[in-house]
Protein backbone atom coordinates (compact mmCIF):
# COMPACT_ATOMS: atom_id res chain seq x y z
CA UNK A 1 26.17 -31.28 -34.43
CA UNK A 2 23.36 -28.87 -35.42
CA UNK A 3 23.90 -25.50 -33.82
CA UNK A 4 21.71 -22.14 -33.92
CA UNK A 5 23.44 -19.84 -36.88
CA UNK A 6 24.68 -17.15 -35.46
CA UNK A 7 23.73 -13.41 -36.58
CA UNK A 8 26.57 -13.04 -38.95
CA UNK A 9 28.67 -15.20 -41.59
CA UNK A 10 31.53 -15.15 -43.62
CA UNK A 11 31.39 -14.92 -47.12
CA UNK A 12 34.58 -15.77 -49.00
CA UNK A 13 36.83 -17.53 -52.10
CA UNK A 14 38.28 -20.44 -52.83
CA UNK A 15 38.95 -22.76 -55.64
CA UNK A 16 36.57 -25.07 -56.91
CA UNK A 17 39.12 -27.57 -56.84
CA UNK A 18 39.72 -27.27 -53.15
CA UNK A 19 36.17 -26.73 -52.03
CA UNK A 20 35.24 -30.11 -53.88
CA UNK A 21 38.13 -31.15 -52.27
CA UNK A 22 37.06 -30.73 -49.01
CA UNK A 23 33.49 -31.43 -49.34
CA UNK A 24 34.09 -35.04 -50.72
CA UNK A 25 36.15 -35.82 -47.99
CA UNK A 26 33.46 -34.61 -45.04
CA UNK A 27 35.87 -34.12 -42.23
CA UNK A 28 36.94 -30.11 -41.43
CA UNK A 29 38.61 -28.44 -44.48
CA UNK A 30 41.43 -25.69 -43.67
CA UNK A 31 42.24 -22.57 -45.41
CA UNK A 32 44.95 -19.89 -45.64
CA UNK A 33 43.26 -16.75 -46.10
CA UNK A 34 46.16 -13.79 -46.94
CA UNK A 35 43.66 -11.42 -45.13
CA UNK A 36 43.72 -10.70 -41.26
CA UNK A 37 39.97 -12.28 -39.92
CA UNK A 38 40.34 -9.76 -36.90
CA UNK A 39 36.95 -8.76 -37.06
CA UNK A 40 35.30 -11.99 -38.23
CA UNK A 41 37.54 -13.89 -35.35
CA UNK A 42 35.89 -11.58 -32.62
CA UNK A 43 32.30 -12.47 -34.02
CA UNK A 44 33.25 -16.50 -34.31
CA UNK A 45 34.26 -16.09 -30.73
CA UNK A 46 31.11 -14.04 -29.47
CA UNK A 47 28.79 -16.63 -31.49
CA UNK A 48 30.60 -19.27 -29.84
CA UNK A 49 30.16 -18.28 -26.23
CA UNK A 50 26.22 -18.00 -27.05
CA UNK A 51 26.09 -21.42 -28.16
CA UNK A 52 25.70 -20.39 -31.84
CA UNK A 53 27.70 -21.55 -35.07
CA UNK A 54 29.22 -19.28 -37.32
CA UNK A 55 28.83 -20.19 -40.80
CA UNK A 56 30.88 -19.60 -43.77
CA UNK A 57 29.79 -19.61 -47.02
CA UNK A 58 32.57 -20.39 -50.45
CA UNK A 59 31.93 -18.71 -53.83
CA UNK A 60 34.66 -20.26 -56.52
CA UNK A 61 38.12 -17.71 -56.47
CA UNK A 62 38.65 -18.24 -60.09
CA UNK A 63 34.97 -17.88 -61.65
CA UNK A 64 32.91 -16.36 -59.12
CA UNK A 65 29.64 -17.12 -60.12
CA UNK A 66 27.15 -18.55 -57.33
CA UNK A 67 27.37 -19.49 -53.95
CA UNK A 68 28.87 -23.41 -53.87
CA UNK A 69 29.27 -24.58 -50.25
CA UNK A 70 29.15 -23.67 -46.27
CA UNK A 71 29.95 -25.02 -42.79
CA UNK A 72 30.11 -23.68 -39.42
CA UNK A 73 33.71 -22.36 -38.37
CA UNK A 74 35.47 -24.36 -35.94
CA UNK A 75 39.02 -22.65 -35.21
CA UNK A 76 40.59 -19.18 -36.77
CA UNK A 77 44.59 -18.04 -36.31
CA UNK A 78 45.54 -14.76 -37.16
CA UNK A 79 49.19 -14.94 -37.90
CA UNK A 80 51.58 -12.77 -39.95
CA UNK A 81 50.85 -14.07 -43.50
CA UNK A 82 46.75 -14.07 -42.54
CA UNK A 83 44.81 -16.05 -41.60
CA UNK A 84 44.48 -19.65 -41.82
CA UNK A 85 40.99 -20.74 -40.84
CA UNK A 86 39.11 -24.34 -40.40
CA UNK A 87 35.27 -25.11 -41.32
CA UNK A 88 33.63 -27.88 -40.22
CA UNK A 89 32.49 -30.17 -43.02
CA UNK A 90 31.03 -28.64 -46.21
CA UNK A 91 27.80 -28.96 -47.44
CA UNK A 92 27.03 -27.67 -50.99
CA UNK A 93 24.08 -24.38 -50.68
CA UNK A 94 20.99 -25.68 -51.07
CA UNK A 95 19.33 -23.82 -54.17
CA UNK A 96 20.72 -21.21 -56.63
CA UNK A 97 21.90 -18.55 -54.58
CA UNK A 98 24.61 -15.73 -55.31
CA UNK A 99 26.92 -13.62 -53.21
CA UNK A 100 24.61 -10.47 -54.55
CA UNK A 101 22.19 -11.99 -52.36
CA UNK A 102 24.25 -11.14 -49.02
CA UNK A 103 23.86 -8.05 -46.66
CA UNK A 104 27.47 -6.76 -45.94
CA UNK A 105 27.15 -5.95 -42.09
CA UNK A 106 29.57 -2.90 -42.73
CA UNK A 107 26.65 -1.41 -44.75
CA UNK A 108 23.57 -3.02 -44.67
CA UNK A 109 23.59 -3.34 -48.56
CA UNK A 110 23.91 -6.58 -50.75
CA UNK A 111 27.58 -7.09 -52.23
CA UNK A 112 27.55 -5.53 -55.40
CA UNK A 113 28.07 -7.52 -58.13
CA UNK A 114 31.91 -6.63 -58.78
CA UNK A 115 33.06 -7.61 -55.70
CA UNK A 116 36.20 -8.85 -55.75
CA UNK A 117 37.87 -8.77 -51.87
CA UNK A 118 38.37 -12.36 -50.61
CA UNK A 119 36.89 -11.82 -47.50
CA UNK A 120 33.18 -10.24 -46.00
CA UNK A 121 31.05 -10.42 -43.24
CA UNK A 122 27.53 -10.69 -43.50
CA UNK A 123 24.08 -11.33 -42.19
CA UNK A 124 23.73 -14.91 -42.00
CA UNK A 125 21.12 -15.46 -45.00
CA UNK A 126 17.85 -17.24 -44.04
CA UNK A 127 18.33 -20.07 -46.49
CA UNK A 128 20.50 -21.81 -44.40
CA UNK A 129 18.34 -22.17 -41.67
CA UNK A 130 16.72 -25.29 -41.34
């Protein structure tokens, strides 16, 4: 289902492996995330109630290096341990594109390039608009 992007994403890590993983098999791919998504659950929910998807957008955890897939969040629970969270099929990012190139709505800047937290919210970038 093709929604309008909401205003802000989620930029995060995970391991090649897994992201493959979850691509190949194109039905929604969950992940445990050791970080509380308090903030980026509030936003899903917001985006949701305006008819918008949220998208999230997967860098490799053990390389870095550019940005590899996305898909729209479909369900977030904050528990004790984190956060385990579910996207919606993943689709690999269409051209060469690199964290670096994401505004950090805390700050309005790009993430530097030694950024290393697992977790960031961001203005949704305009290459994944249709």
């Amino acid at each position: 289902m093709d929604h309008a992007l909401s205003k802000f994403c989620i930029y995060t890590i995970v391991h090649r492996d897994r992201l493959d993983q979850g691509a190949k098999s194109r039905k929604p791919a969950t992940f445990p995330e050791r970080k509380a998504w308090v903030t980026g659950s509030k936003l899903w929910q917001q985006a949701s109630i305006n008819g918008q998807g949220m998208p999230v957008l997967f860098a490799d955890a053990a390389y870095g290096g550019p940005l590899l897939y996305w898909g729209l969040l479909t369900d977030v629970r904050i528990g004790s341990s984190g956060t385990t969270y579910t996207v919606d099929r993943l689709r690999e990012v269409r051209g060469k594109h690199v964290p670096q190139e994401l505004i950090l709505r805390s700050t309005g800047k790009k993430i530097a390039r030694n950024y290393i937290r697992p977790y960031a919210i961001c203005g949704t970038p305009k290459f994944l608009n249709p």
